[in-house]
C-alpha atoms as a PDB file:
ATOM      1  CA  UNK A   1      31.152 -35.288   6.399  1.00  0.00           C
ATOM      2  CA  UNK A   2      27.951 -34.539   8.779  1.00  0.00           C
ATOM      3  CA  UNK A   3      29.979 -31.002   9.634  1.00  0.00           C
ATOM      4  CA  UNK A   4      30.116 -30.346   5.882  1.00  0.00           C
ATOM      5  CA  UNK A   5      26.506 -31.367   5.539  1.00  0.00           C
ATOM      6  CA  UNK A   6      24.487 -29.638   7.709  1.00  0.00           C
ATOM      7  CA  UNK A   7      26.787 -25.869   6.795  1.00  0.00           C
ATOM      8  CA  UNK A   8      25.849 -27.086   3.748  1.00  0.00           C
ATOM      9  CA  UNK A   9      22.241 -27.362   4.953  1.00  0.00           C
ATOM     10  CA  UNK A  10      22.060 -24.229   7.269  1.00  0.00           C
ATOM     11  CA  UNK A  11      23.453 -22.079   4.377  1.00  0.00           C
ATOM     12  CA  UNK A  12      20.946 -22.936   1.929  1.00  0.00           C
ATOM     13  CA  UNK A  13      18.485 -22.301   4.447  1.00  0.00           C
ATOM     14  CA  UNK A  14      19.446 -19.389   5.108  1.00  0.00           C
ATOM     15  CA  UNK A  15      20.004 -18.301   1.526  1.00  0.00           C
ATOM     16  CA  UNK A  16      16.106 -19.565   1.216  1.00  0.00           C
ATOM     17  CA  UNK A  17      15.159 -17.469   3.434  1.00  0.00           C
ATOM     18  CA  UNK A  18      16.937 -14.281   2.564  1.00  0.00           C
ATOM     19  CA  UNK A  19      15.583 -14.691  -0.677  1.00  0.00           C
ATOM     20  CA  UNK A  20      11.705 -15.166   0.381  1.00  0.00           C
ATOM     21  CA  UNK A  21      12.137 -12.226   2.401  1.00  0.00           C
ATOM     22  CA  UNK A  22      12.873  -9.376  -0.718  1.00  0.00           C
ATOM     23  CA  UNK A  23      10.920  -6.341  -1.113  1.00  0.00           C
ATOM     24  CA  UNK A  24       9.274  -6.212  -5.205  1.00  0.00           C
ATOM     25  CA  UNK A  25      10.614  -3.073  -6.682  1.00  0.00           C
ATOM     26  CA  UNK A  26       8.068  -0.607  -6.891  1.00  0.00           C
ATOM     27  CA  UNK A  27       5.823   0.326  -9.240  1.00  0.00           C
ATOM     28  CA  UNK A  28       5.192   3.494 -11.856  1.00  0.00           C
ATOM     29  CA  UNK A  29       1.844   4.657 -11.917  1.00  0.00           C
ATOM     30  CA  UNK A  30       1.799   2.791 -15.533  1.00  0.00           C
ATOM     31  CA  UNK A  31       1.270  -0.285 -13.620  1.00  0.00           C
ATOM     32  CA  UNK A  32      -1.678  -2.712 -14.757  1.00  0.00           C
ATOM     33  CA  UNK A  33      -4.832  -1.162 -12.481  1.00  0.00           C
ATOM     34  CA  UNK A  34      -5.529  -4.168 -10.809  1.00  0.00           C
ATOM     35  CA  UNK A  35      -1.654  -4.171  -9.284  1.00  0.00           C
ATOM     36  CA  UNK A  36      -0.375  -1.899  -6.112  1.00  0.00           C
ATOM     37  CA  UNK A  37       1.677   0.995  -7.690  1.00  0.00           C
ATOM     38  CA  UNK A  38       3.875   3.216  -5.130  1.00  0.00           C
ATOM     39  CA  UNK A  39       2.942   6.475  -7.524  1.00  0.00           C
ATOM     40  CA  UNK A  40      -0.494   6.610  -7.559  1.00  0.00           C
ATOM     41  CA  UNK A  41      -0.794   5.444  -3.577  1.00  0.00           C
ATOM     42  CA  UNK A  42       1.843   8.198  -3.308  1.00  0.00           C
ATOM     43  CA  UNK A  43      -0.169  10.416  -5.014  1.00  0.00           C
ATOM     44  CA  UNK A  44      -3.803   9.468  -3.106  1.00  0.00           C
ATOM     45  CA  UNK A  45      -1.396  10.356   0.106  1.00  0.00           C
ATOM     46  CA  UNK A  46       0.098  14.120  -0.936  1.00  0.00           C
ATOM     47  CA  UNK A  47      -4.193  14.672  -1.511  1.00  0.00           C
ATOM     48  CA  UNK A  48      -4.936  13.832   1.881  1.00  0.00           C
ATOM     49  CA  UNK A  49      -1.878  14.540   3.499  1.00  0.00           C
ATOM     50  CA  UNK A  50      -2.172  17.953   2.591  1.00  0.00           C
ATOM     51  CA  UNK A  51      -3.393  19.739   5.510  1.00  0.00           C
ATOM     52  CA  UNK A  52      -4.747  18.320   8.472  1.00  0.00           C
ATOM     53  CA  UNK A  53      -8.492  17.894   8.588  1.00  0.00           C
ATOM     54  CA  UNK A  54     -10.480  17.158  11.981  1.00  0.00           C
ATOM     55  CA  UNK A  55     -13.776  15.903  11.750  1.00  0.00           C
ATOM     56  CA  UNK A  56     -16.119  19.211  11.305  1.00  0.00           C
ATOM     57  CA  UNK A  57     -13.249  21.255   9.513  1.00  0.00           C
ATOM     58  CA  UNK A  58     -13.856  22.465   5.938  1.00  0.00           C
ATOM     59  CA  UNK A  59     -10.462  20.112   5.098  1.00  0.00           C
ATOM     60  CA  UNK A  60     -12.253  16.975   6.124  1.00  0.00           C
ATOM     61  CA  UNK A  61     -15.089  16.955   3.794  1.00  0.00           C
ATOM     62  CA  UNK A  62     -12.944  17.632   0.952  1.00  0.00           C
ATOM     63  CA  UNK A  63     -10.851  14.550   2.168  1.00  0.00           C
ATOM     64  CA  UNK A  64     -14.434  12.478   2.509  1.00  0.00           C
ATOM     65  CA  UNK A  65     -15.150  13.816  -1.319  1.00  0.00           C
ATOM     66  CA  UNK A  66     -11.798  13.047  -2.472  1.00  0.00           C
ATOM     67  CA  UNK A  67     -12.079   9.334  -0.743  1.00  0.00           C
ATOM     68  CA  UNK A  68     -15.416   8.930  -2.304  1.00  0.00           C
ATOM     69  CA  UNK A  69     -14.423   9.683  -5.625  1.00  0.00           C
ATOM     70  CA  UNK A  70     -11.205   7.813  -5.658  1.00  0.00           C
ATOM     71  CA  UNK A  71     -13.091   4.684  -4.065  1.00  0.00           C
ATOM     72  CA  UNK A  72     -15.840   5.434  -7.085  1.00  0.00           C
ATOM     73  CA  UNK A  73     -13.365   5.471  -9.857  1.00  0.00           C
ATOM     74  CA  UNK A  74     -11.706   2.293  -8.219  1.00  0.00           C
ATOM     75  CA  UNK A  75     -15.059   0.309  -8.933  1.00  0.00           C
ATOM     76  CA  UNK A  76     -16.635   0.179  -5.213  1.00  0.00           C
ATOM     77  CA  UNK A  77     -19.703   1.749  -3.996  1.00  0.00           C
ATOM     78  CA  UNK A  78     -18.743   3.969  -1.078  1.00  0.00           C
ATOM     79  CA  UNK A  79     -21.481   4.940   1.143  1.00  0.00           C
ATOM     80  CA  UNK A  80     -20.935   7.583   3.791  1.00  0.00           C
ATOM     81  CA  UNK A  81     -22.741   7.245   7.810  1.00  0.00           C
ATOM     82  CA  UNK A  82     -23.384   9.774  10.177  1.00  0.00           C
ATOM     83  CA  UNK A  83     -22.839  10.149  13.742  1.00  0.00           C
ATOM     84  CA  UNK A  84     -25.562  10.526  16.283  1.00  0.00           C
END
Protein backbone atom coordinates (compact mmCIF):
# COMPACT_ATOMS: atom_id res chain seq x y z
CA UNK A 1 0.00 0.00 0.00
CA UNK A 2 2.88 2.69 0.95
CA UNK A 3 4.81 1.15 -2.40
CA UNK A 4 1.65 1.94 -4.39
CA UNK A 5 1.41 5.31 -2.74
CA UNK A 6 4.34 7.08 -3.02
CA UNK A 7 4.71 5.70 -7.30
CA UNK A 8 1.59 7.05 -7.09
CA UNK A 9 3.05 10.21 -5.54
CA UNK A 10 6.43 10.42 -7.48
CA UNK A 11 4.48 10.06 -10.80
CA UNK A 12 2.25 12.85 -10.32
CA UNK A 13 5.12 14.79 -9.39
CA UNK A 14 6.75 14.21 -12.00
CA UNK A 15 3.87 14.62 -14.41
CA UNK A 16 3.60 18.23 -12.46
CA UNK A 17 6.58 19.01 -13.31
CA UNK A 18 6.83 18.03 -16.93
CA UNK A 19 3.91 19.96 -17.41
CA UNK A 20 5.19 23.38 -15.67
CA UNK A 21 8.14 23.02 -17.69
CA UNK A 22 6.36 23.47 -21.57
CA UNK A 23 7.48 25.94 -23.98
CA UNK A 24 4.04 28.42 -25.19
CA UNK A 25 3.78 27.98 -28.87
CA UNK A 26 4.91 30.89 -30.56
CA UNK A 27 3.46 33.71 -31.72
CA UNK A 28 2.44 35.41 -35.37
CA UNK A 29 3.29 38.84 -35.65
CA UNK A 30 -0.73 39.35 -35.27
CA UNK A 31 -0.16 38.93 -31.68
CA UNK A 32 -1.77 41.60 -29.20
CA UNK A 33 1.33 44.41 -29.02
CA UNK A 34 1.74 44.21 -25.54
CA UNK A 35 2.60 40.16 -25.91
CA UNK A 36 6.22 38.63 -27.10
CA UNK A 37 5.68 37.48 -30.77
CA UNK A 38 8.60 35.18 -32.37
CA UNK A 39 7.86 37.14 -35.95
CA UNK A 40 8.34 40.48 -35.26
CA UNK A 41 11.52 39.72 -32.70
CA UNK A 42 12.52 37.58 -35.71
CA UNK A 43 12.13 40.26 -37.84
CA UNK A 44 13.96 43.19 -35.43
CA UNK A 45 16.91 40.33 -35.64
CA UNK A 46 17.27 39.75 -39.76
CA UNK A 47 17.54 44.09 -39.45
CA UNK A 48 20.38 43.94 -37.28
CA UNK A 49 21.72 40.77 -38.06
CA UNK A 50 22.31 41.82 -41.39
CA UNK A 51 25.83 42.66 -41.65
CA UNK A 52 28.13 43.09 -38.97
CA UNK A 53 28.56 46.60 -37.65
CA UNK A 54 31.60 47.66 -35.28
CA UNK A 55 31.33 50.67 -33.45
CA UNK A 56 32.56 53.57 -36.03
CA UNK A 57 31.37 51.54 -39.21
CA UNK A 58 28.70 53.10 -41.46
CA UNK A 59 26.54 49.62 -40.45
CA UNK A 60 26.45 50.59 -36.83
CA UNK A 61 24.71 53.82 -36.98
CA UNK A 62 22.12 52.48 -39.13
CA UNK A 63 21.71 49.69 -36.41
CA UNK A 64 21.66 52.71 -33.57
CA UNK A 65 18.82 54.45 -35.99
CA UNK A 66 17.03 51.34 -36.52
CA UNK A 67 17.14 50.62 -32.48
CA UNK A 68 16.01 54.10 -31.89
CA UNK A 69 13.17 53.98 -34.01
CA UNK A 70 11.96 50.58 -33.10
CA UNK A 71 12.40 51.52 -29.26
CA UNK A 72 10.33 54.94 -30.38
CA UNK A 73 7.50 53.17 -32.01
CA UNK A 74 7.49 50.68 -28.94
CA UNK A 75 6.50 53.73 -26.62
CA UNK A 76 10.03 54.42 -24.77
CA UNK A 77 12.16 57.38 -25.01
CA UNK A 78 15.57 56.20 -26.18
CA UNK A 79 18.34 58.52 -25.60
CA UNK A 80 21.72 57.87 -27.15
CA UNK A 81 25.47 58.69 -24.95
CA UNK A 82 28.72 59.22 -26.21
CA UNK A 83 32.03 57.99 -25.39
CA UNK A 84 34.84 60.13 -24.15
Amino acid sequence: MRLGLFFGSLILALLIGVLALQVPAPRGADAAPDAFATERAMADIRQIARAPHPVGDPEHARVQAYLVQRMTQLGLAPTLQSGP
